[in-house]
C-alpha atoms as a PDB file:
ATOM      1  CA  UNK A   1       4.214 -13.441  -0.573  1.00  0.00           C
ATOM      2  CA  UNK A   2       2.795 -15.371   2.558  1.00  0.00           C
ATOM      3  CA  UNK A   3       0.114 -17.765   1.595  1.00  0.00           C
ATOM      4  CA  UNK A   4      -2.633 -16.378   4.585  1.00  0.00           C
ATOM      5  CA  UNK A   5      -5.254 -18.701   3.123  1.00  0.00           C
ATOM      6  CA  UNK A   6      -5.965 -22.689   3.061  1.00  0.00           C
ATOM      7  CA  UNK A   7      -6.357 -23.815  -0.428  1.00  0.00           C
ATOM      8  CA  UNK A   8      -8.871 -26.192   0.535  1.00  0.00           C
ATOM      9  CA  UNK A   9     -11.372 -24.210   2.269  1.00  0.00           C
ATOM     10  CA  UNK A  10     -10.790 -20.720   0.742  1.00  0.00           C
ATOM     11  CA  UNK A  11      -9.519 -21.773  -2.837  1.00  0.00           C
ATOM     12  CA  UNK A  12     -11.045 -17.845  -4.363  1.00  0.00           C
ATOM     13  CA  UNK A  13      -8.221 -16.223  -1.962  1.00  0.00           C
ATOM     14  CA  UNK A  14      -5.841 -19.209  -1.661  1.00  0.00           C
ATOM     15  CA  UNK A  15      -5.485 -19.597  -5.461  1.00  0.00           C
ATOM     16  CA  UNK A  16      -4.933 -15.847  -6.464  1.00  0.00           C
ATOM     17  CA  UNK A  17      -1.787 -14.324  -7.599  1.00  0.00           C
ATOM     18  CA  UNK A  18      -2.114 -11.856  -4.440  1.00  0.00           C
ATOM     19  CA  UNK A  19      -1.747 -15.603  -2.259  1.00  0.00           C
ATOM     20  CA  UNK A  20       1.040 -17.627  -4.163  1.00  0.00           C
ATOM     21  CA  UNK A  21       3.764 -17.805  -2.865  1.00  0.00           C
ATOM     22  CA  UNK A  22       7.446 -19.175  -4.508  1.00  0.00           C
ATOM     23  CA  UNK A  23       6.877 -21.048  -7.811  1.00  0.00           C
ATOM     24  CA  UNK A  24       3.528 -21.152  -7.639  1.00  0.00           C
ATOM     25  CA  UNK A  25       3.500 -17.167  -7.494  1.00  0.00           C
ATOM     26  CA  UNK A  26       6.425 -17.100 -10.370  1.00  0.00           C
ATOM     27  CA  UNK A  27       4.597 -19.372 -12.761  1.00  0.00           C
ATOM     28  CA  UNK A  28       0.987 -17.573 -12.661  1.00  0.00           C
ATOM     29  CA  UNK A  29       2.821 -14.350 -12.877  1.00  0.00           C
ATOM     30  CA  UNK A  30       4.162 -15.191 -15.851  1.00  0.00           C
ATOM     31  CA  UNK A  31       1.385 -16.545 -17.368  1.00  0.00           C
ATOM     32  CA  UNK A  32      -0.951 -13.545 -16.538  1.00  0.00           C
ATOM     33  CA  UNK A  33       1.567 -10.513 -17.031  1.00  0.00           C
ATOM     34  CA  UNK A  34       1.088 -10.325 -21.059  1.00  0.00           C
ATOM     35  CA  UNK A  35      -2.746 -10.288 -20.231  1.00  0.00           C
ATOM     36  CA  UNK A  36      -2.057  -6.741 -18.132  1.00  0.00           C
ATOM     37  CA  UNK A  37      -0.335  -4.644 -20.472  1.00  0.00           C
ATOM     38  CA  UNK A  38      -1.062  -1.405 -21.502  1.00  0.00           C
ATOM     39  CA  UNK A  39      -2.969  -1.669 -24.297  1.00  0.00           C
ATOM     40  CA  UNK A  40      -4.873  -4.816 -23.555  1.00  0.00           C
ATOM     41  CA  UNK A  41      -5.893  -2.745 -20.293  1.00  0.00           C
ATOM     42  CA  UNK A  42      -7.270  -0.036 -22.814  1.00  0.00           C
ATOM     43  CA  UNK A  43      -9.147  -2.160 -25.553  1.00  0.00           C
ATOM     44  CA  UNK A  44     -11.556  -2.397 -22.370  1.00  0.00           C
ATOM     45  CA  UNK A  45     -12.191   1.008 -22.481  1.00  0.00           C
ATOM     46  CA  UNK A  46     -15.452   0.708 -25.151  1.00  0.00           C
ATOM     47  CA  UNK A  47     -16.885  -1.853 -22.432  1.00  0.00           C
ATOM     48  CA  UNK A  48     -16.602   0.936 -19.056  1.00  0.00           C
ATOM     49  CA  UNK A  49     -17.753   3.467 -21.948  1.00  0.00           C
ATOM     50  CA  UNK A  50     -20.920   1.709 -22.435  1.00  0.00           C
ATOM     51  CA  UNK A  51     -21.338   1.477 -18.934  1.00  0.00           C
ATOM     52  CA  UNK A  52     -20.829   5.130 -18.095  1.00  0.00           C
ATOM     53  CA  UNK A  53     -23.207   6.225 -20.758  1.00  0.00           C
ATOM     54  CA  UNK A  54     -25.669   3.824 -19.234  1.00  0.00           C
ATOM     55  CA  UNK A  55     -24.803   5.041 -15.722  1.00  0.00           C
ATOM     56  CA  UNK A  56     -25.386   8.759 -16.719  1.00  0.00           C
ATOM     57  CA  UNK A  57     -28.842   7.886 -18.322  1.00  0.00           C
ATOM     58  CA  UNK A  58     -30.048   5.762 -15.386  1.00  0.00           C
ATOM     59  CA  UNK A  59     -29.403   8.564 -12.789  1.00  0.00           C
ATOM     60  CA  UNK A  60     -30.653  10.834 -15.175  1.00  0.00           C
ATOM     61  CA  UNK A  61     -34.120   8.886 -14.889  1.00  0.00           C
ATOM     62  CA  UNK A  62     -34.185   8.380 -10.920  1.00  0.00           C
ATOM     63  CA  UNK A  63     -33.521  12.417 -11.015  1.00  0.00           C
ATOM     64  CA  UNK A  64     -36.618  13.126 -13.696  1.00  0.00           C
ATOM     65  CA  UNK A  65     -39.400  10.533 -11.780  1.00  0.00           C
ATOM     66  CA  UNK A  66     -38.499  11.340  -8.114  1.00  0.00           C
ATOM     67  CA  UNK A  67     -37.111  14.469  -8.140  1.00  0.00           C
ATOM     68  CA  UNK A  68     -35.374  13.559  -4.780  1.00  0.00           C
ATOM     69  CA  UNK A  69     -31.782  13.016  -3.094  1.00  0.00           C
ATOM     70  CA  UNK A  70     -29.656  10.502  -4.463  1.00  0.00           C
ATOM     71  CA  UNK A  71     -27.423   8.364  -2.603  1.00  0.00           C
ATOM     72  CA  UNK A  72     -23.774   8.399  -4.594  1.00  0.00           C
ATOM     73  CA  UNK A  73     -22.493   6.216  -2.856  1.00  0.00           C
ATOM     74  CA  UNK A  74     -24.862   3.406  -3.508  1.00  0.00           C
ATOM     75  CA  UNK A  75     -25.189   4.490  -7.197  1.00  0.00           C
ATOM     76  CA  UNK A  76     -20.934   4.493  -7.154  1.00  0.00           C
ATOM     77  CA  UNK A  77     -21.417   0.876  -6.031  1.00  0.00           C
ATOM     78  CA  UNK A  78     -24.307  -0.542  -8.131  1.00  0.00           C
ATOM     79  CA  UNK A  79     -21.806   1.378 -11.190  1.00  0.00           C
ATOM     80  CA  UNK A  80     -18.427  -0.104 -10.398  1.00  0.00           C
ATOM     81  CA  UNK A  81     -20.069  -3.364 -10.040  1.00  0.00           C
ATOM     82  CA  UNK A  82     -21.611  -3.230 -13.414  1.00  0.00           C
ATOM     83  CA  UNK A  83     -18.342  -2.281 -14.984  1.00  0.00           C
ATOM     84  CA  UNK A  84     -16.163  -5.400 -12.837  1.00  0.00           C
ATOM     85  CA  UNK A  85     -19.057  -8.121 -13.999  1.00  0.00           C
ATOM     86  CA  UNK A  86     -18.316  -6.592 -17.708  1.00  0.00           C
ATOM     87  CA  UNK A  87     -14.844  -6.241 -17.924  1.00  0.00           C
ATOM     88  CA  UNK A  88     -13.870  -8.859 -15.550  1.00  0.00           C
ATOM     89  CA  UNK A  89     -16.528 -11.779 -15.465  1.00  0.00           C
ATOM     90  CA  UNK A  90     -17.534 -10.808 -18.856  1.00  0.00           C
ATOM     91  CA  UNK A  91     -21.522 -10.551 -18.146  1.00  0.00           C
ATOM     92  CA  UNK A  92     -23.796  -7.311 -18.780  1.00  0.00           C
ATOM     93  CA  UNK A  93     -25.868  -6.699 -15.451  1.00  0.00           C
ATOM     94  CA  UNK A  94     -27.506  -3.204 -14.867  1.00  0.00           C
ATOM     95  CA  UNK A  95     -27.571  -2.737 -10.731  1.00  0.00           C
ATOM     96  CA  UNK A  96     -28.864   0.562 -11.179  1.00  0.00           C
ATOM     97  CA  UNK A  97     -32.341  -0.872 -12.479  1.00  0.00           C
ATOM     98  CA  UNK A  98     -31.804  -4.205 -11.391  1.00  0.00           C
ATOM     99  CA  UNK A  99     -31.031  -4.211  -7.295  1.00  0.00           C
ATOM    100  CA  UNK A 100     -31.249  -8.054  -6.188  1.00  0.00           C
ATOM    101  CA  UNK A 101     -29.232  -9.208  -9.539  1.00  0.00           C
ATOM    102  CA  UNK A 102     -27.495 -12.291  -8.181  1.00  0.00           C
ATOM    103  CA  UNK A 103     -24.048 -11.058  -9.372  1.00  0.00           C
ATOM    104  CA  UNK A 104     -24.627  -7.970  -7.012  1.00  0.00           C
ATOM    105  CA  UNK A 105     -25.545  -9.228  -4.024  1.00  0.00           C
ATOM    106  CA  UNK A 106     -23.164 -11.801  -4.323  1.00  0.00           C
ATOM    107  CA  UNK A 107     -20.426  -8.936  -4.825  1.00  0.00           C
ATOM    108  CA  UNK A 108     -21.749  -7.391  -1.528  1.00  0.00           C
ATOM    109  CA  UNK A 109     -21.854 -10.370   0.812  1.00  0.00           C
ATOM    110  CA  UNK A 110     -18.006 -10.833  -0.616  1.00  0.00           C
ATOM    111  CA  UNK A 111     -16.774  -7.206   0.131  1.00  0.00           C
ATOM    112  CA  UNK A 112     -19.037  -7.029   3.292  1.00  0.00           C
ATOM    113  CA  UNK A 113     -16.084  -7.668   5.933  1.00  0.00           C
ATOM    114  CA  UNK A 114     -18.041  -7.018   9.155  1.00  0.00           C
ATOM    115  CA  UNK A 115     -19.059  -9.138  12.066  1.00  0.00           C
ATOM    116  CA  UNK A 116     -18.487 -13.051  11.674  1.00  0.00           C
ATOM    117  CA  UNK A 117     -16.917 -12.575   8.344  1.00  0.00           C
ATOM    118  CA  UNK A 118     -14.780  -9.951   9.504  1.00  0.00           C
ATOM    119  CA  UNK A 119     -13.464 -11.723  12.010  1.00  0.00           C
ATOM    120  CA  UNK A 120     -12.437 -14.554  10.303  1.00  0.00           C
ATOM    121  CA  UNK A 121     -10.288 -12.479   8.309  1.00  0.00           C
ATOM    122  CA  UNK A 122      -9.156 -10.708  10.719  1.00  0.00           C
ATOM    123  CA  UNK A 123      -8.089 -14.667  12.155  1.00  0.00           C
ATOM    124  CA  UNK A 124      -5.950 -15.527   8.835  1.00  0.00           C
ATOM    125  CA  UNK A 125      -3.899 -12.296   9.296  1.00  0.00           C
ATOM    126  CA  UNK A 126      -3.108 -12.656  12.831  1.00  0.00           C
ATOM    127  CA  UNK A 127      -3.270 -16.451  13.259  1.00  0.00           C
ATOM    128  CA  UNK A 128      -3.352 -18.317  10.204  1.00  0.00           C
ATOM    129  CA  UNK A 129      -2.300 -21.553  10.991  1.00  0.00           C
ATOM    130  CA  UNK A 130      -5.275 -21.864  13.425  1.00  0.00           C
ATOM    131  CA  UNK A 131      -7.992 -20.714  11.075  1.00  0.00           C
ATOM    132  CA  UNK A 132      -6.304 -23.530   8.441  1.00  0.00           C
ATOM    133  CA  UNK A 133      -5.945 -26.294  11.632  1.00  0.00           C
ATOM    134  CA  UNK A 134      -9.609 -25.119  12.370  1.00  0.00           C
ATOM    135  CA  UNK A 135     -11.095 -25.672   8.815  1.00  0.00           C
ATOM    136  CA  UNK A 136     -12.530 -21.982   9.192  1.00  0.00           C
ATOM    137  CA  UNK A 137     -13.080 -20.369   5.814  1.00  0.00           C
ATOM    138  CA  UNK A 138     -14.050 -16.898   5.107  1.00  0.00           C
ATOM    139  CA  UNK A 139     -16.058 -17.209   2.042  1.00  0.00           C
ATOM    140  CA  UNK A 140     -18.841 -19.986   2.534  1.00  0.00           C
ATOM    141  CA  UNK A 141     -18.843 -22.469  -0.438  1.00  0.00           C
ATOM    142  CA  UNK A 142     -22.380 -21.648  -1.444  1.00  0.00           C
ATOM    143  CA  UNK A 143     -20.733 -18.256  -2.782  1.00  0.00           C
ATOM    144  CA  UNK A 144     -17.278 -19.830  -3.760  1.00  0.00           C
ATOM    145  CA  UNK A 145     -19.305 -22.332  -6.334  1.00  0.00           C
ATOM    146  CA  UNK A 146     -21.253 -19.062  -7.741  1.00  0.00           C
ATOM    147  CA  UNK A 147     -18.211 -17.932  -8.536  1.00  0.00           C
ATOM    148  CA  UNK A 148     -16.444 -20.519  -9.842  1.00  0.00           C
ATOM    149  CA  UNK A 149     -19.813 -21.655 -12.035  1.00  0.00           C
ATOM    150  CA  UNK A 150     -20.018 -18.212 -13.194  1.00  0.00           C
ATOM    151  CA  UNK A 151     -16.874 -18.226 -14.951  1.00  0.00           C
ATOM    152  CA  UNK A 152     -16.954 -22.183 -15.715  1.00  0.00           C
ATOM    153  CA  UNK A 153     -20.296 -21.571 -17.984  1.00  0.00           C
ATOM    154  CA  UNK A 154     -19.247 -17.846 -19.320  1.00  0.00           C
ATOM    155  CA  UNK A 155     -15.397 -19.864 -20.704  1.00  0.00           C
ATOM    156  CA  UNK A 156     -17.756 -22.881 -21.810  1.00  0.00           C
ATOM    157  CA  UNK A 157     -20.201 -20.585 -23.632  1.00  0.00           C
ATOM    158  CA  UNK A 158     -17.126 -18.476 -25.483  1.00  0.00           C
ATOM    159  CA  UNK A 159     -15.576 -21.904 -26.051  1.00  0.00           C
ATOM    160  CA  UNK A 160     -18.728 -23.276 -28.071  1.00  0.00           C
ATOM    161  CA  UNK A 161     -19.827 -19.788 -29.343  1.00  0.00           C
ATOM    162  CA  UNK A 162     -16.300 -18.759 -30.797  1.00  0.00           C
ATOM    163  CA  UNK A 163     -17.156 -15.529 -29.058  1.00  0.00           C
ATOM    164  CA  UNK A 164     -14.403 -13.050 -29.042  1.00  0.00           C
ATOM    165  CA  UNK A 165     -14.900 -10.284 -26.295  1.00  0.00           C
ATOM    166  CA  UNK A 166     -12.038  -7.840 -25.515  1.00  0.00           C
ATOM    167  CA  UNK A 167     -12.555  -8.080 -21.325  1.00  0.00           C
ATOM    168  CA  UNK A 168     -10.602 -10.254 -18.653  1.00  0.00           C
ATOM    169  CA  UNK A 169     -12.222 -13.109 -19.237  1.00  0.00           C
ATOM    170  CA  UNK A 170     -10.877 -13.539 -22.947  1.00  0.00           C
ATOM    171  CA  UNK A 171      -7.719 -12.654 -21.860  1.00  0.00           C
ATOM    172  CA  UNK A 172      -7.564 -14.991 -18.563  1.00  0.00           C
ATOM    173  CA  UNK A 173      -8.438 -17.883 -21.739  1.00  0.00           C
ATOM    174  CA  UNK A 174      -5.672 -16.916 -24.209  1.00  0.00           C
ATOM    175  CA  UNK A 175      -3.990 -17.371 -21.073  1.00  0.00           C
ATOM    176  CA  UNK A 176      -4.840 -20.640 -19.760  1.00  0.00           C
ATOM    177  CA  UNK A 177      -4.536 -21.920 -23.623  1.00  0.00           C
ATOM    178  CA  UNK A 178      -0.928 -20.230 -24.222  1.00  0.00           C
ATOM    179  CA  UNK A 179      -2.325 -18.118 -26.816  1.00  0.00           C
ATOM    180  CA  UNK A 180      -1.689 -14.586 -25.420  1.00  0.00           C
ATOM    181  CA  UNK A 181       1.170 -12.325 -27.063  1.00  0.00           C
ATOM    182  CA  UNK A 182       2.391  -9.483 -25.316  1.00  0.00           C
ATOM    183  CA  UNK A 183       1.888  -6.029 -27.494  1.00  0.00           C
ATOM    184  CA  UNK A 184       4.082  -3.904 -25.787  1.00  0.00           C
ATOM    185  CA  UNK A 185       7.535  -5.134 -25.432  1.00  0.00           C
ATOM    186  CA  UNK A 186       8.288  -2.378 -22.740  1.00  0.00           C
ATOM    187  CA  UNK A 187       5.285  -3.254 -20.340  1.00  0.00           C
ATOM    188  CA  UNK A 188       6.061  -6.961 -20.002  1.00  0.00           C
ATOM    189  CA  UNK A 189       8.296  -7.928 -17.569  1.00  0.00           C
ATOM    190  CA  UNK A 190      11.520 -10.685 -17.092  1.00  0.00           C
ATOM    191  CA  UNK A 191       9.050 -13.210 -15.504  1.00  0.00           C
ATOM    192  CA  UNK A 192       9.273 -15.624 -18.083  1.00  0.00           C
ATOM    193  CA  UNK A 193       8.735 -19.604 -18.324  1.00  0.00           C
ATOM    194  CA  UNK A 194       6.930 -21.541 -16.008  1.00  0.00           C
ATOM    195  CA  UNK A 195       8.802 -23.954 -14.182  1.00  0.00           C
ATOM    196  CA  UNK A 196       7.900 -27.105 -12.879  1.00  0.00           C
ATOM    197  CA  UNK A 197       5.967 -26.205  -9.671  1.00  0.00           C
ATOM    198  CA  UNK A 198       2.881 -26.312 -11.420  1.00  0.00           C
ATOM    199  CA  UNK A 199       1.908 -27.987 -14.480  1.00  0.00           C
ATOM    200  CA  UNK A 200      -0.143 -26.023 -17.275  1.00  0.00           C
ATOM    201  CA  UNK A 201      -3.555 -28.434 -16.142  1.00  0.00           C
ATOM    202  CA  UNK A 202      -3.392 -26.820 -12.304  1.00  0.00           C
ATOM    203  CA  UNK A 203      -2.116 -23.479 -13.965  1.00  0.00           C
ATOM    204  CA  UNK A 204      -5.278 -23.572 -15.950  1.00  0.00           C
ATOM    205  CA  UNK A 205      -7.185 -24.420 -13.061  1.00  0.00           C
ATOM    206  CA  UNK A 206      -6.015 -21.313 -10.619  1.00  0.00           C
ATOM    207  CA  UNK A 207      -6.513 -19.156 -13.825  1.00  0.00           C
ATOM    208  CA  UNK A 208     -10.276 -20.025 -14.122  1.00  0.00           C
ATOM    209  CA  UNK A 209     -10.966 -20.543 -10.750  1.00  0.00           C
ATOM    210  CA  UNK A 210      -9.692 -17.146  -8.769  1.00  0.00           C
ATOM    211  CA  UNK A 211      -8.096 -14.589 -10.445  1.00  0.00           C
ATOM    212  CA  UNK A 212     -11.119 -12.987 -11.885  1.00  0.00           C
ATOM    213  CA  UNK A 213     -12.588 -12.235  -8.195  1.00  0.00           C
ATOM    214  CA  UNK A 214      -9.921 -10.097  -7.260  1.00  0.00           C
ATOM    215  CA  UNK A 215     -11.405  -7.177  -9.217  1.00  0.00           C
ATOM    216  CA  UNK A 216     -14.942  -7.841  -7.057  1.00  0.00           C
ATOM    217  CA  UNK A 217     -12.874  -7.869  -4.221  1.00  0.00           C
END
């Protein structure tokens, strides 16, 4: 992998595993790859359950009071956010109901890659080194600390709480604490060991800091 991204200004695309390059890349791979098997994937399946059930009974109400045309691709939005803050941020939001929740506008002005913002992305593919020399970052930091707050006070709260929830989030902190065990032998790969271009502290750090925004991205 190239690392496209400057660590210091953009550390939400900078510090995930899509970014790393080298040992960086090898270490977090193999800390992260028993969290992505198989069956880990599917004991998130009650949580996107919940969600669809809710979906269907949302639209179900918009349909029965207005009676009018529905935008899908709105409601596909709001639906697959609600499912990504669940399973991957490990917070219950309801977009469908709830239209200026912070988590989904926040989703929207990340994904929204037109005008300014598009540009600047378009500047770390075609000329990174003068976006980094520049100090240009794609993701303003008002949105990079939501982020990185979000997840800081959702780990603190299962920390204190001794809540156990089977989504990312749980799995990203079995992780980070060398607790995770890979179920299926078969679906884990030879990636094993960390070496010594990161130490377990900055591991941690990338873990809790990045990797979780990838599935809003």
């Amino acid at each position: 992998h190239r690392t496209q991204f400057s660590a210091e200004h953009d550390p939400l695309f900078a510090n995930s595993l899509f970014s790393m390059n080298d040992s960086r890349w090898r270490n977090m791979r193999s800390v992260l790859s028993p969290a992505f098997t198989g069956s880990k994937m599917r004991s998130m399946l009650e949580l996107m359950i919940n969600y669809c059930e809710q979906g269907v009974e949302s639209i179900a109400m918009m349909v029965h009071e207005n009676a009018m045309d529905l935008e899908m691709k709105d409601l596909f939005t709001k639906f697959s956010n609600d499912i990504i803050a669940s399973c991957a941020f490990g917070i219950e939001v309801n977009s469908l109901e709830n239209h200026e929740n912070q988590f989904y506008t926040n989703a929207c002005a990340l994904t929204r890659m037109n005008g300014i913002q598009g540009l600047k992305f378009l500047g770390y593919i075609s000329i990174p080194k003068a976006m980094k020399f520049l100090k240009i970052a794609i993701i303003n930091t008002k949105m990079t600390n939501f982020y990185r707050d979000l997840i800081k006070r959702v780990m603190k709260l299962r920390e204190t709480s001794k809540i156990i929830r089977p989504d990312m989030i749980n799995l990203l902190m079995e992780a980070k604490n060398h607790k995770i065990v890979a179920t299926d032998d078969s679906e884990v790969n030879d990636f094993s060991g960390i070496t010594n271009g990161d130490s377990p502290k900055n591991i941690s750090k990338m873990i809790g800091s990045s990797n979780p925004c990838l599935f809003d991205w």
